[in-house]
PDB file of N, CA and C in Angstrom:
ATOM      1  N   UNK A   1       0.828  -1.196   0.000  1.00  0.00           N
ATOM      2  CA  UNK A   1       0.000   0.000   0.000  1.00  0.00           C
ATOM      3  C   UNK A   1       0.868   1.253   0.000  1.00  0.00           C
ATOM      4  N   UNK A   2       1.879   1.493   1.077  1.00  0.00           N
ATOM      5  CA  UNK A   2       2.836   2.427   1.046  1.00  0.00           C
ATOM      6  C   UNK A   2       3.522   2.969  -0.317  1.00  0.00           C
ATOM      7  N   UNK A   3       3.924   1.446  -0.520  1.00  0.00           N
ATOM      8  CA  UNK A   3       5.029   1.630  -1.695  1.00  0.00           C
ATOM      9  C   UNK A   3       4.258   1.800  -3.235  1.00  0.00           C
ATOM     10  N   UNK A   4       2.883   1.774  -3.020  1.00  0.00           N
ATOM     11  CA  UNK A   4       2.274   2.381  -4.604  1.00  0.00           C
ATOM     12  C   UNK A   4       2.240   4.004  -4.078  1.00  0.00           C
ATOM     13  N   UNK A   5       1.201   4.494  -2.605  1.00  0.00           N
ATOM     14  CA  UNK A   5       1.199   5.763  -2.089  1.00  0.00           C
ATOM     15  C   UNK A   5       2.899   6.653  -3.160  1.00  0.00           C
ATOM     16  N   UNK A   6       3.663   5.698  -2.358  1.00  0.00           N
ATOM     17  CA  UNK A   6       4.895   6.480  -2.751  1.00  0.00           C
ATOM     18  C   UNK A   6       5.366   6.852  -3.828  1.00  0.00           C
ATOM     19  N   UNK A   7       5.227   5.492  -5.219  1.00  0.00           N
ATOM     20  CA  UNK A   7       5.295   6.111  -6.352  1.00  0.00           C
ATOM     21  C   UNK A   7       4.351   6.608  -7.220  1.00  0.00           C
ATOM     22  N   UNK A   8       2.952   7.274  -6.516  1.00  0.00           N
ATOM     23  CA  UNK A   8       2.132   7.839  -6.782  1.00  0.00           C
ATOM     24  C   UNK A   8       2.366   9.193  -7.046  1.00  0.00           C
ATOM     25  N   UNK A   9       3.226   9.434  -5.212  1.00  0.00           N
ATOM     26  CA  UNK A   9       3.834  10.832  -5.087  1.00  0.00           C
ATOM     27  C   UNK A   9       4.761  11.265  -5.542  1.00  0.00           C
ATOM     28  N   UNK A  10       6.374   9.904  -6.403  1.00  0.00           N
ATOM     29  CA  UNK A  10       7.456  10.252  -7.256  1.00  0.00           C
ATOM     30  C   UNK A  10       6.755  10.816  -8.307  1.00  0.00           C
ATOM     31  N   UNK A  11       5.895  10.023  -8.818  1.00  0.00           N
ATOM     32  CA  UNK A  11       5.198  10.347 -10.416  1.00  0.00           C
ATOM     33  C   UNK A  11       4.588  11.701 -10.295  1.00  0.00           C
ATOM     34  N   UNK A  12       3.831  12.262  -9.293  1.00  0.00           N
ATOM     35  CA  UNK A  12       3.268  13.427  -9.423  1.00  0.00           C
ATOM     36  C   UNK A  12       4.503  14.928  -9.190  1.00  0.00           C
ATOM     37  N   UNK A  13       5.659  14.509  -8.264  1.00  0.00           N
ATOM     38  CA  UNK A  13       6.980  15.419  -8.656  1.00  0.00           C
ATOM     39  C   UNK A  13       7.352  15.191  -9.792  1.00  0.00           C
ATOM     40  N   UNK A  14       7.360  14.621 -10.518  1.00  0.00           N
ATOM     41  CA  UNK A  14       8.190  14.138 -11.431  1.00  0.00           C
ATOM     42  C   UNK A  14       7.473  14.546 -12.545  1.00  0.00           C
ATOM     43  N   UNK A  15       6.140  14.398 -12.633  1.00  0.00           N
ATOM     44  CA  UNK A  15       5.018  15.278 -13.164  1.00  0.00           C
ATOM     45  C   UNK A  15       5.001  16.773 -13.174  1.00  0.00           C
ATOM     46  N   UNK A  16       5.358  17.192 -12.036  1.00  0.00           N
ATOM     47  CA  UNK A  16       5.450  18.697 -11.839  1.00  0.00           C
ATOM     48  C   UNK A  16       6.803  19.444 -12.561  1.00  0.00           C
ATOM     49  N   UNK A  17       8.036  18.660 -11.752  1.00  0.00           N
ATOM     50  CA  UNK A  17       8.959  18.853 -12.771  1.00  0.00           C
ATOM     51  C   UNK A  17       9.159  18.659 -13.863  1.00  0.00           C
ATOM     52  N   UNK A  18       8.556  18.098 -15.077  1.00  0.00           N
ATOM     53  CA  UNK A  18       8.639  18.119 -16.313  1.00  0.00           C
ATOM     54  C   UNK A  18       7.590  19.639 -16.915  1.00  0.00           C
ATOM     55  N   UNK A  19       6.701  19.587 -15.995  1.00  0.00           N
ATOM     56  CA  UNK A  19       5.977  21.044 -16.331  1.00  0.00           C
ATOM     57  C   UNK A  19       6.653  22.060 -16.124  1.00  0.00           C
ATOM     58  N   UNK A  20       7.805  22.352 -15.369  1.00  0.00           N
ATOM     59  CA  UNK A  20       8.550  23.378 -15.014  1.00  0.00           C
ATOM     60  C   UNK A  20       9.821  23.415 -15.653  1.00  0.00           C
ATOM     61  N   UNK A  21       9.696  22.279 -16.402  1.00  0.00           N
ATOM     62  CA  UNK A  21      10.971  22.400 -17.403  1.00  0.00           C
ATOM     63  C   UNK A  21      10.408  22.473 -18.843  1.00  0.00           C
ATOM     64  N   UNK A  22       9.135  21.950 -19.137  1.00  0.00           N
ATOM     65  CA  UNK A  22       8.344  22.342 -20.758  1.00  0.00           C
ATOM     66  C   UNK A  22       8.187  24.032 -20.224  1.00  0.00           C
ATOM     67  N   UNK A  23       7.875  24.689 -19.584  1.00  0.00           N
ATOM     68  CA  UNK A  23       7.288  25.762 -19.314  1.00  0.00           C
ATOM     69  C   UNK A  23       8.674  27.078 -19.052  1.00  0.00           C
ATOM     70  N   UNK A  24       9.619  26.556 -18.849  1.00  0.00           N
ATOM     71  CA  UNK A  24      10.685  27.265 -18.423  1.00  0.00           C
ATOM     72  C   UNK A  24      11.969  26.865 -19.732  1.00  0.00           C
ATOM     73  N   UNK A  25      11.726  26.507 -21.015  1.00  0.00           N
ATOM     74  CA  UNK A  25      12.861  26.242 -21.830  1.00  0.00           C
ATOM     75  C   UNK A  25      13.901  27.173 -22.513  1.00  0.00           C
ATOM     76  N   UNK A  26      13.076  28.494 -22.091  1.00  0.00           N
ATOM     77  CA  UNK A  26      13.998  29.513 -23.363  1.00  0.00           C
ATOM     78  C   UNK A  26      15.244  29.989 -22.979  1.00  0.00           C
ATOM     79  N   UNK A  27      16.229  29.718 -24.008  1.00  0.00           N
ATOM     80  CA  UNK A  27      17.152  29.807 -23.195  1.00  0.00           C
ATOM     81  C   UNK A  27      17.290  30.918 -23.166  1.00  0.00           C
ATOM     82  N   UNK A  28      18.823  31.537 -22.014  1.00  0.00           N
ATOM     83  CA  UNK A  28      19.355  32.691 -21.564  1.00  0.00           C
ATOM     84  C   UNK A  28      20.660  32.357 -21.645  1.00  0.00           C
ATOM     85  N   UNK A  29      21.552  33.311 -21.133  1.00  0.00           N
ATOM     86  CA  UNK A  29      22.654  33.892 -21.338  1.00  0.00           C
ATOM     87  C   UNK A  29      23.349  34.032 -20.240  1.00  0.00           C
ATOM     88  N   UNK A  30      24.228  32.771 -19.728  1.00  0.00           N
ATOM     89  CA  UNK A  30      24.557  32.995 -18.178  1.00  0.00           C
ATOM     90  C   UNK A  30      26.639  33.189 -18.075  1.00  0.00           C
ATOM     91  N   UNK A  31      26.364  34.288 -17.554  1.00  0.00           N
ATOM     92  CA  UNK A  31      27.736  35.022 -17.392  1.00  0.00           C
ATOM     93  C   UNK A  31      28.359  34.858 -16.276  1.00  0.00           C
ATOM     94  N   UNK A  32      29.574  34.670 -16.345  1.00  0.00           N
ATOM     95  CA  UNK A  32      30.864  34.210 -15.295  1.00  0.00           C
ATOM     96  C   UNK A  32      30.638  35.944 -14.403  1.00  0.00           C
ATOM     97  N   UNK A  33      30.972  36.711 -15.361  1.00  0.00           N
ATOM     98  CA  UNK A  33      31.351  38.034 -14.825  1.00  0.00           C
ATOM     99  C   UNK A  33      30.540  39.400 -15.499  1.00  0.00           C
ATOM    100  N   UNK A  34      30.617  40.339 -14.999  1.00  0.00           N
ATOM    101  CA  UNK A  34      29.771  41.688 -15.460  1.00  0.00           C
ATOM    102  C   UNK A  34      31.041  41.901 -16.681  1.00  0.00           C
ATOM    103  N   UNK A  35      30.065  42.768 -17.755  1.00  0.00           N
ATOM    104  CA  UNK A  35      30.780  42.926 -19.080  1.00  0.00           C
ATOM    105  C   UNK A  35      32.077  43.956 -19.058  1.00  0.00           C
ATOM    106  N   UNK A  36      31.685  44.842 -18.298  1.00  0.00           N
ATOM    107  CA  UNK A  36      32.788  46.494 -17.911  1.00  0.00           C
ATOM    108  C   UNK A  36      33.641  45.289 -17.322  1.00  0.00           C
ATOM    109  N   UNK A  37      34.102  44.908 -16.439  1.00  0.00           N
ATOM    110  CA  UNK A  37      34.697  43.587 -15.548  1.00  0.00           C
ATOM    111  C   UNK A  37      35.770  42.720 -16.667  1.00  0.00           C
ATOM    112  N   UNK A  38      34.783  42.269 -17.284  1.00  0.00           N
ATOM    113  CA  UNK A  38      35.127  41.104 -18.432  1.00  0.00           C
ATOM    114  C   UNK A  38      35.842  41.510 -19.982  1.00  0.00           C
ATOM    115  N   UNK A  39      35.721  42.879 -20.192  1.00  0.00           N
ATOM    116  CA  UNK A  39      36.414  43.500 -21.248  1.00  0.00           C
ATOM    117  C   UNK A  39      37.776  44.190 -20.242  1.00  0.00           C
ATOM    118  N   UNK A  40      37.697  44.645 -19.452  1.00  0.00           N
ATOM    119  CA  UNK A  40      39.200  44.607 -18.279  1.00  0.00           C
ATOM    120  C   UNK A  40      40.139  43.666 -18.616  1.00  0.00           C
ATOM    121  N   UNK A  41      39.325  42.876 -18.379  1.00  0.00           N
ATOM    122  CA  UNK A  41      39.991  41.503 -17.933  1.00  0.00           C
ATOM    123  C   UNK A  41      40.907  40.896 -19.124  1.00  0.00           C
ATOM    124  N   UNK A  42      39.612  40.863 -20.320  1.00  0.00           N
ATOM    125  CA  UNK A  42      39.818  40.282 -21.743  1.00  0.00           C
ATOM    126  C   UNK A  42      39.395  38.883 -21.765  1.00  0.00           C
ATOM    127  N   UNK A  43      38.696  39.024 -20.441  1.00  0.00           N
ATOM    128  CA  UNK A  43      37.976  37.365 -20.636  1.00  0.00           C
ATOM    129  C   UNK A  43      36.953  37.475 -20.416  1.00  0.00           C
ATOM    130  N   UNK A  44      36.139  36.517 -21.405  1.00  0.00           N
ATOM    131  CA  UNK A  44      34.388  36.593 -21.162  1.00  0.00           C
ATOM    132  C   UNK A  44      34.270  35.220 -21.521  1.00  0.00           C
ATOM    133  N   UNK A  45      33.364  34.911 -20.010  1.00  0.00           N
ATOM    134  CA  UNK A  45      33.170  33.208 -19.984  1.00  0.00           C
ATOM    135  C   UNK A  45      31.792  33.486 -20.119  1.00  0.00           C
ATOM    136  N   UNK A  46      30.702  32.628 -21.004  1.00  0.00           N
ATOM    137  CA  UNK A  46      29.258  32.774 -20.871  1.00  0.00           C
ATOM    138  C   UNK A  46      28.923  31.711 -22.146  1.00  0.00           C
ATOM    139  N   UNK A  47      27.792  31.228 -20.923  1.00  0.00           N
ATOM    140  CA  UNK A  47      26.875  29.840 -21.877  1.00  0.00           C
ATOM    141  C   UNK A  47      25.581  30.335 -22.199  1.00  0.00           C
ATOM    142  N   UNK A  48      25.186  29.039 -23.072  1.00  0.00           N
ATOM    143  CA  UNK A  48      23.365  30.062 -23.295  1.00  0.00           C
ATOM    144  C   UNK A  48      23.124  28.443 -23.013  1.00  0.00           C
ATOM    145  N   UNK A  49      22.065  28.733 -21.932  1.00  0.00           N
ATOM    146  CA  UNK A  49      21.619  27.267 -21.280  1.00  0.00           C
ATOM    147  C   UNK A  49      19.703  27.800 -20.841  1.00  0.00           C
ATOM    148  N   UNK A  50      19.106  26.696 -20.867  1.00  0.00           N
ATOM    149  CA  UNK A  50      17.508  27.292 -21.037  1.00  0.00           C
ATOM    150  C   UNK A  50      17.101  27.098 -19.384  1.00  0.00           C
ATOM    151  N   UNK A  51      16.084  28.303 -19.278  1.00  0.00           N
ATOM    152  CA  UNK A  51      16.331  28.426 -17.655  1.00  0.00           C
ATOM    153  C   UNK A  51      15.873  27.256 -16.468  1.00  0.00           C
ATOM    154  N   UNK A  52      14.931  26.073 -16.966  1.00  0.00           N
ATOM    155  CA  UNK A  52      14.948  24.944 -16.231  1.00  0.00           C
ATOM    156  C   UNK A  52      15.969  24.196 -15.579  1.00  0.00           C
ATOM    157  N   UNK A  53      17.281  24.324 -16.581  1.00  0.00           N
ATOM    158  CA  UNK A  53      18.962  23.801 -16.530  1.00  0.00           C
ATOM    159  C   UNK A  53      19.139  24.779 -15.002  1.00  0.00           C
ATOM    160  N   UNK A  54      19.256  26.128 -15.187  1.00  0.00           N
ATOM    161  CA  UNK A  54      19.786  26.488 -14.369  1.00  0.00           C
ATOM    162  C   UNK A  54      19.020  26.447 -12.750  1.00  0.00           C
ATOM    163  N   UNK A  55      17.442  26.504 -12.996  1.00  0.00           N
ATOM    164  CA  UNK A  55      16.585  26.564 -11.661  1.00  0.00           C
ATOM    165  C   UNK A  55      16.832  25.357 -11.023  1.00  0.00           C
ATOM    166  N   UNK A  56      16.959  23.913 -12.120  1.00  0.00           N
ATOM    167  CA  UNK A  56      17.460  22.804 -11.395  1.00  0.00           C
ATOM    168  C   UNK A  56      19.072  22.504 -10.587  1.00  0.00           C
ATOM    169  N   UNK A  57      19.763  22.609 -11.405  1.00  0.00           N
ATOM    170  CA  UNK A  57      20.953  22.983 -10.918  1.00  0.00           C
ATOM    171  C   UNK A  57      21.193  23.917  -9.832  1.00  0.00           C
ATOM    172  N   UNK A  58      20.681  24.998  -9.374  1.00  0.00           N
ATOM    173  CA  UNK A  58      20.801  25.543  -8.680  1.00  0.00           C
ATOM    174  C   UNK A  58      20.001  25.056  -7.071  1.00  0.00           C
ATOM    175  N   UNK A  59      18.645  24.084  -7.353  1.00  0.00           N
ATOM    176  CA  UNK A  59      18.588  23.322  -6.366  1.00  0.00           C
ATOM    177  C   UNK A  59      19.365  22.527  -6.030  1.00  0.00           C
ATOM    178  N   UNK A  60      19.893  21.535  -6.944  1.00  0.00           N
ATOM    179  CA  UNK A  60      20.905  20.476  -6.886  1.00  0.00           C
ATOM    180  C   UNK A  60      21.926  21.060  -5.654  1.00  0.00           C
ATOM    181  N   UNK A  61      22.625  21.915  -6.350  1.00  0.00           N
ATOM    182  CA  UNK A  61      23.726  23.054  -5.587  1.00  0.00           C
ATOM    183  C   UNK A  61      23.443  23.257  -4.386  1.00  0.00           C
ATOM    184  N   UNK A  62      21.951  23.478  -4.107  1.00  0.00           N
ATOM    185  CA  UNK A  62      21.713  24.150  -2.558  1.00  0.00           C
ATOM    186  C   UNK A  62      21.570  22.948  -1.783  1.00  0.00           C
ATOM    187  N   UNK A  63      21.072  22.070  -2.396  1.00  0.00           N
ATOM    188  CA  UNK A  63      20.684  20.522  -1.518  1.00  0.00           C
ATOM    189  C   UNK A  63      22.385  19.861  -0.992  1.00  0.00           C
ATOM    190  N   UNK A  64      22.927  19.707  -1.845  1.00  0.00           N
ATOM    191  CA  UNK A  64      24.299  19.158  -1.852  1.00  0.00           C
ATOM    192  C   UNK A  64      25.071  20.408  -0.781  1.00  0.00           C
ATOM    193  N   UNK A  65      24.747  21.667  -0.688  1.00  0.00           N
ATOM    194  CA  UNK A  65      25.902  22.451  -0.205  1.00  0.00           C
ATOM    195  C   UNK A  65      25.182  22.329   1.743  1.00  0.00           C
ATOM    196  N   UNK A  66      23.831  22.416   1.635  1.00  0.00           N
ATOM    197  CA  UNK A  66      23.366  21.939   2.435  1.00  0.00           C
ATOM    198  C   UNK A  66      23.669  20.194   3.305  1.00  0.00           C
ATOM    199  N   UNK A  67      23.738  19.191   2.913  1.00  0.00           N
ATOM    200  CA  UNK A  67      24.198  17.862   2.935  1.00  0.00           C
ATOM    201  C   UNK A  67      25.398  18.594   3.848  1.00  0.00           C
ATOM    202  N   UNK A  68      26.514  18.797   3.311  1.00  0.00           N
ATOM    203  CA  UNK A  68      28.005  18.832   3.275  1.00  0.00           C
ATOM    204  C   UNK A  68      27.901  19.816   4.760  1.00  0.00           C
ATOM    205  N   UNK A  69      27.401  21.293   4.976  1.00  0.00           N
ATOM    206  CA  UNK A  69      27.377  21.837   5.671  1.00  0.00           C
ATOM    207  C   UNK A  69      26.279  20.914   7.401  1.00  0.00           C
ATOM    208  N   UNK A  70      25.387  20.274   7.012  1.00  0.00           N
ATOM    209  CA  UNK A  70      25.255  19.041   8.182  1.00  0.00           C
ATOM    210  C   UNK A  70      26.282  18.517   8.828  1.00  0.00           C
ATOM    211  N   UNK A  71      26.848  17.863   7.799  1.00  0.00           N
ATOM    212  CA  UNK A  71      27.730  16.553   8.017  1.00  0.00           C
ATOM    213  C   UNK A  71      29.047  17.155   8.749  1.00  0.00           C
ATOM    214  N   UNK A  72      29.532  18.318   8.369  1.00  0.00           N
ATOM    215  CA  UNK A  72      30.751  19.267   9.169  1.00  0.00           C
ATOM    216  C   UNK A  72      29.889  19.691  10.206  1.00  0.00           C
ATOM    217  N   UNK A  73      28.880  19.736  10.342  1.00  0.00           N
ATOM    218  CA  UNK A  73      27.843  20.545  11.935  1.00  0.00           C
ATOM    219  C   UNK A  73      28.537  19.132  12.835  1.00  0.00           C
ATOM    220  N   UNK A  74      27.601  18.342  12.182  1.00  0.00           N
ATOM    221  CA  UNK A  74      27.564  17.217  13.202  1.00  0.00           C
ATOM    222  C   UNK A  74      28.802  16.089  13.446  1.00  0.00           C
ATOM    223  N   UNK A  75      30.284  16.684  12.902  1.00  0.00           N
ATOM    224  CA  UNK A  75      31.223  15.696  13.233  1.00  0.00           C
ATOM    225  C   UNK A  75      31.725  15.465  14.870  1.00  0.00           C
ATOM    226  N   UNK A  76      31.270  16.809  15.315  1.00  0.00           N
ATOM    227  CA  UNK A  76      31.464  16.703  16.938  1.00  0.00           C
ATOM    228  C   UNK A  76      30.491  15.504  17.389  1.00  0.00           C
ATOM    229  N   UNK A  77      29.777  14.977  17.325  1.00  0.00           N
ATOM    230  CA  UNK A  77      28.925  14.213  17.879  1.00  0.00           C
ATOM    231  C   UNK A  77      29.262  12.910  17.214  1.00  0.00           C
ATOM    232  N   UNK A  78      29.895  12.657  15.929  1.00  0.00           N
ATOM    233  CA  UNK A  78      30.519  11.322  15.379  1.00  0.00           C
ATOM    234  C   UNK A  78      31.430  11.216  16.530  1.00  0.00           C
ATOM    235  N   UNK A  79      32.315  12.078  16.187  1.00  0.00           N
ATOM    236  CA  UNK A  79      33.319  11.920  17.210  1.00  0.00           C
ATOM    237  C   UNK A  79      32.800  11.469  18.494  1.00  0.00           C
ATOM    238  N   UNK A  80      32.182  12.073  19.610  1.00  0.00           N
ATOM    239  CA  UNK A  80      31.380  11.820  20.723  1.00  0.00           C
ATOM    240  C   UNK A  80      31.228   9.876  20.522  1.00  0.00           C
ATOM    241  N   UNK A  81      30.428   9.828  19.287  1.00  0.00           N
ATOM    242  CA  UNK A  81      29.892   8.378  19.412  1.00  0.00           C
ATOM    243  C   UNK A  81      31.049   7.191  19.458  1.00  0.00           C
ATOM    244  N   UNK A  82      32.290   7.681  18.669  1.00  0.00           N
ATOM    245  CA  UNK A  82      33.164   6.794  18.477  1.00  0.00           C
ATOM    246  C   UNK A  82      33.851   6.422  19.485  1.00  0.00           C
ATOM    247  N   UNK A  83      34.025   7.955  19.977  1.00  0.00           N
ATOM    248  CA  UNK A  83      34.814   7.620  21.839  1.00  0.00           C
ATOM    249  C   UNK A  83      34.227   6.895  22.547  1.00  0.00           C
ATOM    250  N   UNK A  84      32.833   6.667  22.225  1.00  0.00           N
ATOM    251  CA  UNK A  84      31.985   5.919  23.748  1.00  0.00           C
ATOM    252  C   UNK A  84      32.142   4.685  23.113  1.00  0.00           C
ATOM    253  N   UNK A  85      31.800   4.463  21.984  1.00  0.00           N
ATOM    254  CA  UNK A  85      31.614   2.766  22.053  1.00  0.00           C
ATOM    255  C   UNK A  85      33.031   2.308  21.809  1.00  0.00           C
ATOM    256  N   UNK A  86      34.135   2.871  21.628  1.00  0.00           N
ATOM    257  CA  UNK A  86      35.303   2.441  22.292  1.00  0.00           C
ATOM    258  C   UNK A  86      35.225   1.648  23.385  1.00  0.00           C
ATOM    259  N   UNK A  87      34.784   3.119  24.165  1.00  0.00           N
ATOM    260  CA  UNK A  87      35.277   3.228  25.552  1.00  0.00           C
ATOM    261  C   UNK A  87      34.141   2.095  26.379  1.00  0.00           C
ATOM    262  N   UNK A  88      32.892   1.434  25.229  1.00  0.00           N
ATOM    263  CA  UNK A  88      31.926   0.265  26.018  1.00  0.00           C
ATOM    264  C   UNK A  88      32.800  -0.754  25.410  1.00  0.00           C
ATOM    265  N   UNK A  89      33.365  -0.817  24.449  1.00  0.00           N
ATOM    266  CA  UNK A  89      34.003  -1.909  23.862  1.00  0.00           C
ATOM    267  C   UNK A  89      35.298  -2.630  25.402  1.00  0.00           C
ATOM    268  N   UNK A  90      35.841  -1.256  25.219  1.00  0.00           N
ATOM    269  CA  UNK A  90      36.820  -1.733  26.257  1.00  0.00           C
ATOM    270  C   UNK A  90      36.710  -2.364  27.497  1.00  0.00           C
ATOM    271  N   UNK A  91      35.570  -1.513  28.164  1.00  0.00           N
ATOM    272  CA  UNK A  91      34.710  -2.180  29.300  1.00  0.00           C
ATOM    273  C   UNK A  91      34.308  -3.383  29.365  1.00  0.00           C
ATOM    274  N   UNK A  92      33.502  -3.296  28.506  1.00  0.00           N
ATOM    275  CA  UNK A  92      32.985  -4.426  28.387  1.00  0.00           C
ATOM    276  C   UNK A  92      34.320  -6.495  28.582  1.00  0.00           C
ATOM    277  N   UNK A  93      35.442  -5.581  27.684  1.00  0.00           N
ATOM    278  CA  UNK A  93      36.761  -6.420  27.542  1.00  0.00           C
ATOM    279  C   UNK A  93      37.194  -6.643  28.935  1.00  0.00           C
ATOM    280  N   UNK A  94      37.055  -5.405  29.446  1.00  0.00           N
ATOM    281  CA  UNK A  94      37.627  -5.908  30.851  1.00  0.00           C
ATOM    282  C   UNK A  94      36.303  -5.896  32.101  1.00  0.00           C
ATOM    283  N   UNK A  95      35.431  -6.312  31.643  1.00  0.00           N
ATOM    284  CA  UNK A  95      34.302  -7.169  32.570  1.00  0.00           C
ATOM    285  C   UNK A  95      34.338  -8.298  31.958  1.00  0.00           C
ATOM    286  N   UNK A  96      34.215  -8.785  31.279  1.00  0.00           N
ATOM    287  CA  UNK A  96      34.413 -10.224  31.275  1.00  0.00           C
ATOM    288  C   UNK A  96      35.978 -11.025  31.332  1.00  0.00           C
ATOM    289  N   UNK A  97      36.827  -9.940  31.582  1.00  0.00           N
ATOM    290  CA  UNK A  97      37.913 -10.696  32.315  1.00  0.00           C
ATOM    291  C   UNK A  97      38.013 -10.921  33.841  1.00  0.00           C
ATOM    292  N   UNK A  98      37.513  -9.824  34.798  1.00  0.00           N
ATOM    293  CA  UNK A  98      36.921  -9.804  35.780  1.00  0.00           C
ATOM    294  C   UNK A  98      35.986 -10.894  36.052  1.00  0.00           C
ATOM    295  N   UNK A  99      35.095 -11.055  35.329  1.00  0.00           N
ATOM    296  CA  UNK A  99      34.252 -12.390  35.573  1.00  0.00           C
ATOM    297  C   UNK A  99      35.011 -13.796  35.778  1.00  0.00           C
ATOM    298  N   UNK A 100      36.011 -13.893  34.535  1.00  0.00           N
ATOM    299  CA  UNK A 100      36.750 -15.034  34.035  1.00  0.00           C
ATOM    300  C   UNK A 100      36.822 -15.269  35.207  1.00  0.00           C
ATOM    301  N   UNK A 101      38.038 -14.219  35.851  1.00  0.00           N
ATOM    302  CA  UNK A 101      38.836 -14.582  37.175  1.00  0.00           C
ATOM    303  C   UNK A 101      38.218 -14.222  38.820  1.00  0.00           C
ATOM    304  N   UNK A 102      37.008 -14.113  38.574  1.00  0.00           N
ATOM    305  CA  UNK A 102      36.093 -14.707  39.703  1.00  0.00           C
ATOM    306  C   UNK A 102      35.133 -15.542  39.307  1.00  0.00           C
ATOM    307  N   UNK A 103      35.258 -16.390  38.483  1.00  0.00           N
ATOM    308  CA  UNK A 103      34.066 -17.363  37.942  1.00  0.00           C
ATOM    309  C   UNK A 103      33.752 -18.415  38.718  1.00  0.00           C
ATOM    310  N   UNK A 104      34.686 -18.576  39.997  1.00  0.00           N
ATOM    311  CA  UNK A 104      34.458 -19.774  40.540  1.00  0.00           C
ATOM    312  C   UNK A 104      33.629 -19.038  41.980  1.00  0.00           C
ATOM    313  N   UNK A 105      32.467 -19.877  41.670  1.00  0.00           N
ATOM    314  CA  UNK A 105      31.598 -19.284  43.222  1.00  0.00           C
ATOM    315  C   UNK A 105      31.777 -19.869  44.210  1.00  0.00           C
ATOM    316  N   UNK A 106      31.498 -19.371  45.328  1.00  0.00           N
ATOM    317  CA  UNK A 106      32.059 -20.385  47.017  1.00  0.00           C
ATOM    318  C   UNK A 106      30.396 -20.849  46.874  1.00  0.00           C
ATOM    319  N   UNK A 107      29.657 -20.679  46.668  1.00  0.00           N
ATOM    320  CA  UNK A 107      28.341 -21.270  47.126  1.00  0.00           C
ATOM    321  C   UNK A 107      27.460 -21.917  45.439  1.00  0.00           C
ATOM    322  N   UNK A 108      27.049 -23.112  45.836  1.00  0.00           N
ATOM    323  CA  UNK A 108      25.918 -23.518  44.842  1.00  0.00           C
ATOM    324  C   UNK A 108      24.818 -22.366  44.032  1.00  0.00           C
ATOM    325  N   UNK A 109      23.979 -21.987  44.987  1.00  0.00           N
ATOM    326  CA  UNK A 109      23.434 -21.028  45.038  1.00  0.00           C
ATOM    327  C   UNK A 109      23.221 -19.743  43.859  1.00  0.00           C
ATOM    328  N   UNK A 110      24.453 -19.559  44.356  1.00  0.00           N
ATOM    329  CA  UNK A 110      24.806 -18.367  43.796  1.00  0.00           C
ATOM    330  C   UNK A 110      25.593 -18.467  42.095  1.00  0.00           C
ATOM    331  N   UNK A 111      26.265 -19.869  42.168  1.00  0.00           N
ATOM    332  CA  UNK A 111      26.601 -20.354  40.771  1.00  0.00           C
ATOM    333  C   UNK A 111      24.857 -20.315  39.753  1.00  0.00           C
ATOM    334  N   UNK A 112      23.677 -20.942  40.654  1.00  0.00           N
ATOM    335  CA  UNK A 112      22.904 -21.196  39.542  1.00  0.00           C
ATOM    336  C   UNK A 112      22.289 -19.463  39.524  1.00  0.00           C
ATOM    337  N   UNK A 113      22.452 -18.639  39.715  1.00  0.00           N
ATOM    338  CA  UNK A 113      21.628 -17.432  40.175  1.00  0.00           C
ATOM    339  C   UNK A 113      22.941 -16.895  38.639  1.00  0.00           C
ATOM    340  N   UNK A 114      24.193 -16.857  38.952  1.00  0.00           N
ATOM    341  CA  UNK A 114      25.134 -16.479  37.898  1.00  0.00           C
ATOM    342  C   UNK A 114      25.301 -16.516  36.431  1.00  0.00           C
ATOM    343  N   UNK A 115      24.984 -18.106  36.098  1.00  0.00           N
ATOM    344  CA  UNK A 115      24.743 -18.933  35.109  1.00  0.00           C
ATOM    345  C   UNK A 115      24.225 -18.344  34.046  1.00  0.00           C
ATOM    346  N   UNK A 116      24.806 -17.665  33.038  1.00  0.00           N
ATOM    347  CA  UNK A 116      24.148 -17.239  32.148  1.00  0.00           C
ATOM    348  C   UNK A 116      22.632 -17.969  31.668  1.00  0.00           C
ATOM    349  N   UNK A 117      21.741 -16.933  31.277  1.00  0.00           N
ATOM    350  CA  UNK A 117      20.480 -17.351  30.521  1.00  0.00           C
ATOM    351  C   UNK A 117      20.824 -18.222  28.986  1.00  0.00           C
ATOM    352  N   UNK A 118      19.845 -19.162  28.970  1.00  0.00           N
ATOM    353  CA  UNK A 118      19.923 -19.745  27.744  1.00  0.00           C
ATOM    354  C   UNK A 118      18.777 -19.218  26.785  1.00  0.00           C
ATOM    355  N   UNK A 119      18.984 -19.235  25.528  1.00  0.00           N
ATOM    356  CA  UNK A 119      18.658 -18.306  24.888  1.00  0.00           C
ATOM    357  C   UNK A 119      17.638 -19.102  23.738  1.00  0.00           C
TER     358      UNK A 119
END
């Protein structure tokens, strides 16, 4: 049920975006630099690309620059995670050596109370 819902809702973006790219084709004239600038210079970089190219691309750009700017937010907290489960890894290494070398119980009792669960 989900998974038709879902490509119900790809098809209807996907729908929309083809309307915004039939509707947006003519091209334009996209410049590196201002012309006073670019005759200075003696260089003039410029494409003629139709404006759907660029409205998409320019999401692309913001999604991706967005992504990248997360992922540098949140390396403090990778970090955070890596130190701890180290630091349970290690524990953990040295509780069950601790166990090893008290594994032998003085009382019955307390051996079956110890006894790992079977699973």
């Amino acid at each position: 049920m989900f998974r038709y819902l879902r490509y119900l809702i790809l098809a209807a973006v996907g729908l929309a975006l083809l309307i915004v790219a039939l509707a947006n084709r003519t091209p334009v004239l996209l410049k590196a630099m201002p012309d006073d600038f670019a005759a200075f210079l003696g260089v003039s970089w410029q494409i003629e690309l139709p404006v759907f190219v660029l409205l998409f691309s320019g999401i692309v750009i913001g999604v991706l620059v967005g992504f990248l700017w997360e992922w540098a937010r949140e390396h403090k907290h990778r970090a955070t995670a890596s130190t701890k489960t180290r630091e349970v890894s290690r524990l953990e290494r040295e509780l069950a050596t601790m166990r090893d070398a008290t594994s032998v119980p003085q009382d019955d009792v307390i051996a079956l109370l110890d006894r790992p669960k079977a699973k």
